[in-house]
C-alpha atoms as a PDB file:
ATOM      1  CA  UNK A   1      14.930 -45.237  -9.390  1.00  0.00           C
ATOM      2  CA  UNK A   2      13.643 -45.881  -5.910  1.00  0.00           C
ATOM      3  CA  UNK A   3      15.846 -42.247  -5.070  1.00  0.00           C
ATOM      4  CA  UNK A   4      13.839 -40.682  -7.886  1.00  0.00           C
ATOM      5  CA  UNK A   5      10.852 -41.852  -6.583  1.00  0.00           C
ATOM      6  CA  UNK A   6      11.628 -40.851  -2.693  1.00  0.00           C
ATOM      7  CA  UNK A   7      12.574 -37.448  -4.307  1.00  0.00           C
ATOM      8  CA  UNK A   8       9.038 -36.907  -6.002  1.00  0.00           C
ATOM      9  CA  UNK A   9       6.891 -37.723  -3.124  1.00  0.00           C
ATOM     10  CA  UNK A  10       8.999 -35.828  -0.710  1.00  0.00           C
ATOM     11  CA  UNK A  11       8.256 -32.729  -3.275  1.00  0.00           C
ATOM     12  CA  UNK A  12       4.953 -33.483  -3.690  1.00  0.00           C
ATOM     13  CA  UNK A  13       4.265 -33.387   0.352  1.00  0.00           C
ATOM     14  CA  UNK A  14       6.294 -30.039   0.436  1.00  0.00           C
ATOM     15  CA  UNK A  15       4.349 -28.932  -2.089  1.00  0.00           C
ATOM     16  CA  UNK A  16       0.728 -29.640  -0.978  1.00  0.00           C
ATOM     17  CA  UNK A  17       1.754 -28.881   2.670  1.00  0.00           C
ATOM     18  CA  UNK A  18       0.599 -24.883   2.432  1.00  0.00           C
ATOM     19  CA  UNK A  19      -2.559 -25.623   0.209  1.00  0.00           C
ATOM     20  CA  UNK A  20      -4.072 -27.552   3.265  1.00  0.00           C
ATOM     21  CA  UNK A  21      -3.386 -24.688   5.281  1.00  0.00           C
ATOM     22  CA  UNK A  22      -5.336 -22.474   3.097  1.00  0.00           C
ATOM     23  CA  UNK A  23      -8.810 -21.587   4.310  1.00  0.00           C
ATOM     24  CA  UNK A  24     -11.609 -22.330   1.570  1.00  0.00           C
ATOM     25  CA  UNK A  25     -14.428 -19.679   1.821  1.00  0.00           C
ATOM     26  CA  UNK A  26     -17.329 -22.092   3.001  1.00  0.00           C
ATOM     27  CA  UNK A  27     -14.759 -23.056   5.886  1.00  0.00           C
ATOM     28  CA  UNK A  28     -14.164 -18.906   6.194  1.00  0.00           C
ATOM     29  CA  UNK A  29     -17.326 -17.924   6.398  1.00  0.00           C
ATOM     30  CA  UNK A  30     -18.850 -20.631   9.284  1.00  0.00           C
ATOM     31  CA  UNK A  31     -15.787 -20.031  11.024  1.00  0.00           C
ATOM     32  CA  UNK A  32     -16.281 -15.916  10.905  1.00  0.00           C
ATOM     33  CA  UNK A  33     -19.865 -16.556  12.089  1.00  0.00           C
ATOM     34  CA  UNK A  34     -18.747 -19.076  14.738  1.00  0.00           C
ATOM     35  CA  UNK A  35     -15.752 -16.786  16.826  1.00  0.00           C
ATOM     36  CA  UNK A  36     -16.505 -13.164  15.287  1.00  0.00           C
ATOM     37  CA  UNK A  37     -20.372 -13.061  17.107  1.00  0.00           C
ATOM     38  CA  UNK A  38     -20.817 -10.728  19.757  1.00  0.00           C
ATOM     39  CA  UNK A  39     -19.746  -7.794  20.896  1.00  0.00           C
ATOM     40  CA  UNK A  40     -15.948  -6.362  21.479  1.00  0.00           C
ATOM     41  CA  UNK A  41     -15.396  -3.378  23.196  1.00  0.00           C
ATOM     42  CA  UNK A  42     -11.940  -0.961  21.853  1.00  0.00           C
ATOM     43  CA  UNK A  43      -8.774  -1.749  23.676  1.00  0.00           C
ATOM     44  CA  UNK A  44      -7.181   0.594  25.853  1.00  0.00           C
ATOM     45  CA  UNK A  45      -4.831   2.967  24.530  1.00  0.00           C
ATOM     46  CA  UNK A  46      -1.872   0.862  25.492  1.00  0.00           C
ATOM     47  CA  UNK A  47      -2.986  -2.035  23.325  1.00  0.00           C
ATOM     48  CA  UNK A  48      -3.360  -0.228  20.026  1.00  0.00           C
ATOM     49  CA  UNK A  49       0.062  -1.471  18.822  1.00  0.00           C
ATOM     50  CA  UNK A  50       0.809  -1.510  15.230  1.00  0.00           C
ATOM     51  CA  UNK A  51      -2.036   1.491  14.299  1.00  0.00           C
ATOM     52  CA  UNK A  52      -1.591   4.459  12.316  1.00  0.00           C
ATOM     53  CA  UNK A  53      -3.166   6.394  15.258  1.00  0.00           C
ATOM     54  CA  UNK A  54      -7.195   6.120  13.826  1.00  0.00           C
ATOM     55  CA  UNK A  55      -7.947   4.919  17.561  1.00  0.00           C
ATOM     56  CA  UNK A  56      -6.870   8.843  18.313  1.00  0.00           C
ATOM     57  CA  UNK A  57      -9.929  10.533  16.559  1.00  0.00           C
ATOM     58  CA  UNK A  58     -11.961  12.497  18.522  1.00  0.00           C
ATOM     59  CA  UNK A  59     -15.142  10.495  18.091  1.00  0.00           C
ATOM     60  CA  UNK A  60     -13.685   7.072  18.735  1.00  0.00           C
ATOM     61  CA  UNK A  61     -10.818   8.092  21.563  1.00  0.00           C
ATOM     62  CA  UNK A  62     -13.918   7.887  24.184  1.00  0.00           C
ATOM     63  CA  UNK A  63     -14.413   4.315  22.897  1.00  0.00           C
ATOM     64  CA  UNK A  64     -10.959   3.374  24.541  1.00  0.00           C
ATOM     65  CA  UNK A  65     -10.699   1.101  27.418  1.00  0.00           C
ATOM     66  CA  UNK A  66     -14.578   1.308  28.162  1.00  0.00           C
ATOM     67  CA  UNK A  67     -16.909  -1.194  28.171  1.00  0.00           C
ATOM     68  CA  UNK A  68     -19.063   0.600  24.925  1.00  0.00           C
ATOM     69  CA  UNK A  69     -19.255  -1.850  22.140  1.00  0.00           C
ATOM     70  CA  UNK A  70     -16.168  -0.819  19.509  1.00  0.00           C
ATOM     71  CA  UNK A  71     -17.456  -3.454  16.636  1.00  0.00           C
ATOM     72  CA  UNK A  72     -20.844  -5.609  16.652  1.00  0.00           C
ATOM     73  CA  UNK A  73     -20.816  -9.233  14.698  1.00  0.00           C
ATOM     74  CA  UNK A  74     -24.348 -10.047  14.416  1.00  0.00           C
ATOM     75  CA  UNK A  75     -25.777 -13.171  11.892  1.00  0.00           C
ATOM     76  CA  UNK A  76     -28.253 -12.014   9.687  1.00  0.00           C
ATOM     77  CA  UNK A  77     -30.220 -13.070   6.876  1.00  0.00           C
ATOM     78  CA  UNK A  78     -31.446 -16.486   7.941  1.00  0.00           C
ATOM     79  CA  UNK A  79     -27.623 -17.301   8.956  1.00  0.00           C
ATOM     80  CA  UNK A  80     -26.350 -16.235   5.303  1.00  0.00           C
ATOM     81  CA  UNK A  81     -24.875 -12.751   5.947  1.00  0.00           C
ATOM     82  CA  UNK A  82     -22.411 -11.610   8.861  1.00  0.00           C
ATOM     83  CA  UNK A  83     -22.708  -7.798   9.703  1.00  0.00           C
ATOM     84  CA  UNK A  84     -19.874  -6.326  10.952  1.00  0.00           C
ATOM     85  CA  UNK A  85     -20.571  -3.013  12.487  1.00  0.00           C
ATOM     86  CA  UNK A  86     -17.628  -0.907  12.842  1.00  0.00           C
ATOM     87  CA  UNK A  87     -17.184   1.775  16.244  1.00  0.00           C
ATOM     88  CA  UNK A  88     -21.352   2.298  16.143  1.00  0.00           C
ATOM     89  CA  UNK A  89     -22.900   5.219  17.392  1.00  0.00           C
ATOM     90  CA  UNK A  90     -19.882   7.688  16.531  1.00  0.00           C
ATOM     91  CA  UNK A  91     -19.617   9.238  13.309  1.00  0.00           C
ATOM     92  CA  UNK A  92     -17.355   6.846  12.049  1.00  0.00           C
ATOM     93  CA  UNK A  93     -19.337   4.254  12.249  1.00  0.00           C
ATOM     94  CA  UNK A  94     -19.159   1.513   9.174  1.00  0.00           C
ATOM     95  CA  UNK A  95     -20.546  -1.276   8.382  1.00  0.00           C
ATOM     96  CA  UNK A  96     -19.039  -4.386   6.476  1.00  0.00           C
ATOM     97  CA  UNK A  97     -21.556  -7.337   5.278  1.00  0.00           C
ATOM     98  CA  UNK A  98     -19.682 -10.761   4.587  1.00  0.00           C
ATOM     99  CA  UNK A  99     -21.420 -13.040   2.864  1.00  0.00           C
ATOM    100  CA  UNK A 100     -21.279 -15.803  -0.123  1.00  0.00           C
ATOM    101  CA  UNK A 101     -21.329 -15.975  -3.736  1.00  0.00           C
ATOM    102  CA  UNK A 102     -23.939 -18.553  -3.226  1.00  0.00           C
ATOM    103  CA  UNK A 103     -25.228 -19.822  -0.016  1.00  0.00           C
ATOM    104  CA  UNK A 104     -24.916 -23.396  -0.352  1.00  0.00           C
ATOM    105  CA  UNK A 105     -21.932 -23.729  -2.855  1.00  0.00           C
ATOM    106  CA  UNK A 106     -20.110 -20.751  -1.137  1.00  0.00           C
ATOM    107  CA  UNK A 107     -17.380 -20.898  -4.122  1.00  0.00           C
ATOM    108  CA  UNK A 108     -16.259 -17.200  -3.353  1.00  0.00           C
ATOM    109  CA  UNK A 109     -16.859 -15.262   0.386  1.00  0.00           C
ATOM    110  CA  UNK A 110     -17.695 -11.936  -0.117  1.00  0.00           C
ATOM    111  CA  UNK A 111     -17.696  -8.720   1.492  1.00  0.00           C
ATOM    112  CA  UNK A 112     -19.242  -5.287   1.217  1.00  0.00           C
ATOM    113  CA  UNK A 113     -17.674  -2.372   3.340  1.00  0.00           C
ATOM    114  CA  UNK A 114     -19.792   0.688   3.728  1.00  0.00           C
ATOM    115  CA  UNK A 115     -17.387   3.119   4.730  1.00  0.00           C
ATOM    116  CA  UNK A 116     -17.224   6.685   6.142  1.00  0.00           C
ATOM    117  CA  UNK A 117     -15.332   7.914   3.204  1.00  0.00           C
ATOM    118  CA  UNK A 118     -19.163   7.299   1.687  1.00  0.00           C
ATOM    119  CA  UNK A 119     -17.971   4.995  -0.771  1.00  0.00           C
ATOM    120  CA  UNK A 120     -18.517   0.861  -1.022  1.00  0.00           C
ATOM    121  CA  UNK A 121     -15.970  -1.117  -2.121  1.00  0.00           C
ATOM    122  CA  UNK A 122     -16.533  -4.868  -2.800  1.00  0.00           C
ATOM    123  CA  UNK A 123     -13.819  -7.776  -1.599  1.00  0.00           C
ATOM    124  CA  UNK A 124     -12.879 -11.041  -1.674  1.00  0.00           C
ATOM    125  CA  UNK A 125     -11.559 -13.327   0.386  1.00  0.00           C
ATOM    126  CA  UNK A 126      -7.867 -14.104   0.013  1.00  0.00           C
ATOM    127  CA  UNK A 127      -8.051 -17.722   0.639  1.00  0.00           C
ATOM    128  CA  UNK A 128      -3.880 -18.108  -0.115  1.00  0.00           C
ATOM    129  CA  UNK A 129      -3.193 -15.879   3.112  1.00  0.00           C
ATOM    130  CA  UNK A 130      -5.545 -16.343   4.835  1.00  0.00           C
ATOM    131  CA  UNK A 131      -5.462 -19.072   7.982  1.00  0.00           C
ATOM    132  CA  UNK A 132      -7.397 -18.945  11.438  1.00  0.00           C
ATOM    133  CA  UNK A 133      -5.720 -16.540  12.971  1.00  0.00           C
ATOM    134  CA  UNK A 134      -5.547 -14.125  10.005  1.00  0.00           C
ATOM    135  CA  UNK A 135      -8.439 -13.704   7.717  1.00  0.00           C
ATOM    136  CA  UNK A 136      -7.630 -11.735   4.465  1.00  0.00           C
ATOM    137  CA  UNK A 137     -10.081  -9.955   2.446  1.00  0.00           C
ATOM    138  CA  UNK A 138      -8.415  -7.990  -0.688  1.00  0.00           C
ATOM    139  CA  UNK A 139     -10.358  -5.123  -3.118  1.00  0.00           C
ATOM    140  CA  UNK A 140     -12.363  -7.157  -5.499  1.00  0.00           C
ATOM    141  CA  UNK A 141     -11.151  -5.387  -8.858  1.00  0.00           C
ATOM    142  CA  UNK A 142     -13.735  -7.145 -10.786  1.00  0.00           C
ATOM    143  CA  UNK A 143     -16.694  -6.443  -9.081  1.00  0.00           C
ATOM    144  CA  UNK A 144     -15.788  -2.545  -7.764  1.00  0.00           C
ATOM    145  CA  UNK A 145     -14.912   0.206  -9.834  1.00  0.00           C
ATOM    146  CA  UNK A 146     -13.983   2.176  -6.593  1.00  0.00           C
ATOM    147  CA  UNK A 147     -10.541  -0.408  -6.140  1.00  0.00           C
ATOM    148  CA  UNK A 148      -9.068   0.446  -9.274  1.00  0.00           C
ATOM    149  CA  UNK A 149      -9.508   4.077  -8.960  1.00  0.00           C
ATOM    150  CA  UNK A 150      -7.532   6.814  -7.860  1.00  0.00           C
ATOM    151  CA  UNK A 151     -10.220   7.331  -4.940  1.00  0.00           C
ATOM    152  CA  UNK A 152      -9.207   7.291  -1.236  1.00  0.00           C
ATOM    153  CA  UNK A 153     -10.979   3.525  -0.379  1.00  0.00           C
ATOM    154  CA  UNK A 154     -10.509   0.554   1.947  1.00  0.00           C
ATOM    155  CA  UNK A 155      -8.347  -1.963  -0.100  1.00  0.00           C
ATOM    156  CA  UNK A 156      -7.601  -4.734   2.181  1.00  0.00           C
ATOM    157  CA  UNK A 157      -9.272  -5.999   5.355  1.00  0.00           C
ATOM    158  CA  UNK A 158      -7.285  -7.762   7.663  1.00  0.00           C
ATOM    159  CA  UNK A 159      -8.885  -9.536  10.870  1.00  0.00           C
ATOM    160  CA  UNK A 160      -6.196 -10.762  13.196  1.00  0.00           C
ATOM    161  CA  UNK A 161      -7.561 -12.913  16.554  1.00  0.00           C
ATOM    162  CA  UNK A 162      -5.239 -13.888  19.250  1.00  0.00           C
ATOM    163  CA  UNK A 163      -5.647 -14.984  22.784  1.00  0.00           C
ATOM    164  CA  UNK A 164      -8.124 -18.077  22.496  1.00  0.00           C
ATOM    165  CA  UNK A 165     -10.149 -15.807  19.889  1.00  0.00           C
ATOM    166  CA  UNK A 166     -10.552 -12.874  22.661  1.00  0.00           C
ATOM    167  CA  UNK A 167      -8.426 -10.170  20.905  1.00  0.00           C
ATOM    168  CA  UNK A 168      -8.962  -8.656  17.240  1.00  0.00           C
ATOM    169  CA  UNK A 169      -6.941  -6.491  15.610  1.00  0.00           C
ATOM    170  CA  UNK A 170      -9.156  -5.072  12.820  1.00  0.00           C
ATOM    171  CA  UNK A 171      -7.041  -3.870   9.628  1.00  0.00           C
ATOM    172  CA  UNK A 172      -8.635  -1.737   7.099  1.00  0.00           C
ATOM    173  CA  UNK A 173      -5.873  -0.511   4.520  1.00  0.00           C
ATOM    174  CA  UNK A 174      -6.670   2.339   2.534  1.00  0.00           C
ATOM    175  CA  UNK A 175      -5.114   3.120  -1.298  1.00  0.00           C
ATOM    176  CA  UNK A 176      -5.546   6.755  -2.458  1.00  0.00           C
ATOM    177  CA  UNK A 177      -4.004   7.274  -5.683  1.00  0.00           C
ATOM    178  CA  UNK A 178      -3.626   4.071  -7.236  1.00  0.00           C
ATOM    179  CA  UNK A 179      -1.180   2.760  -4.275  1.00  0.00           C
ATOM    180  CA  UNK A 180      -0.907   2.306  -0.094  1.00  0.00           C
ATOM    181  CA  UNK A 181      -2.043   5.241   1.559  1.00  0.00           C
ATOM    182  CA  UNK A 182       0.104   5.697   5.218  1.00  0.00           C
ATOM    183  CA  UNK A 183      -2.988   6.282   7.526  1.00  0.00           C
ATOM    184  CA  UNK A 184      -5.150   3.212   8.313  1.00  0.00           C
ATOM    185  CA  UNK A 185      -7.590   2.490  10.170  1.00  0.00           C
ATOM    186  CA  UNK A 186      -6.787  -0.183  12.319  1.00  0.00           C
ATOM    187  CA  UNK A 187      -8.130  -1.201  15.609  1.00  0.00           C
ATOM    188  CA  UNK A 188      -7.199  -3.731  18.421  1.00  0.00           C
ATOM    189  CA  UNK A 189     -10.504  -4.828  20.145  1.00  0.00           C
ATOM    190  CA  UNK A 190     -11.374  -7.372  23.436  1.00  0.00           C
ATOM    191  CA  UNK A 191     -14.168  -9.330  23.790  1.00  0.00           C
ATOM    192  CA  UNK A 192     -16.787  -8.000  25.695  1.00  0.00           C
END
């Protein structure tokens, strides 16, 4: 019996162990507001490891290794919406707004991505793989008709920091089709 019982709560820890790793969106979204602020400027060419070459366009390749801002956080809305804005003043400039279901329950975190492929899909934050270091948002099929069409679209957002919260690597996966497309835009940025 006492084996039994030694067996249960050993499964039980095991078991709970990766829920308390799991981000809830209220934790998400102070934490987003908290390390994302300011402005980061586009890594040098060097550092865009792991990209499907959208640091190479013509409009954003004089971004790279200068000190012009490459993405903008800015806290908006009475410090209920974060703007992301995405390589501004080039004509791929986007904008992403994260914000909650509801501001004071924040039972869902939210996003909006105004993209250059002029459409908007909606997201959701992934709160099972998401952690610190890797915040997930996935193509909110409920509230977007653009992520379950055959449409070229963002799909997945994907913020990576490293190095004490100094480096992002900016993920935006794109479906066309109805499945993974195999150009991305994705970005590795430095704090300015």
């Amino acid at each position: 019996m006492k084996r039994l019982i030694n067996t249960i709560v050993s499964v039980t820890i095991i078991s709970s162990a990766p829920l308390l790793a799991q981000m809830q969106p209220k934790e998400a979204f102070e934490y987003m507001k908290e390390v994302l602020k300011g402005d980061w400027k586009l890594s040098p060419k060097e550092k865009q490891i792991g990209t499907t070459g959208a640091h190479e366009h013509p409009a954003v390749k004089r971004l790279l290794g200068t000190d012009k801002t490459g993405v903008a956080y800015k806290v908006i809305a009475r410090d209920s919406t974060l703007q992301e804005d995405l390589l501004p003043n080039t004509m791929k400039q986007m904008v992403t707004m994260y914000h909650c279901d509801d501001f004071n329950e924040c039972n869902e975190l939210l996003a909006t991505h105004y993209c250059a492929k002029r459409n908007q899909p909606s997201f959701i934050f992934n709160t099972k793989e998401s952690t610190k270091e890797r915040l997930v948002f996935d193509c909110d099929m409920e509230r977007s008709e653009v992520c379950d069409s055959d449409e070229a679209h963002v799909h997945k957002i994907i913020l990576e920091l490293s190095n004490n919260n100094n480096h992002l690597k900016s993920s935006y996966i794109v479906w066309k089709d109805g499945e993974r497309a195999s150009h991305h835009s994705i970005y590795h940025f430095d704090r300015k």
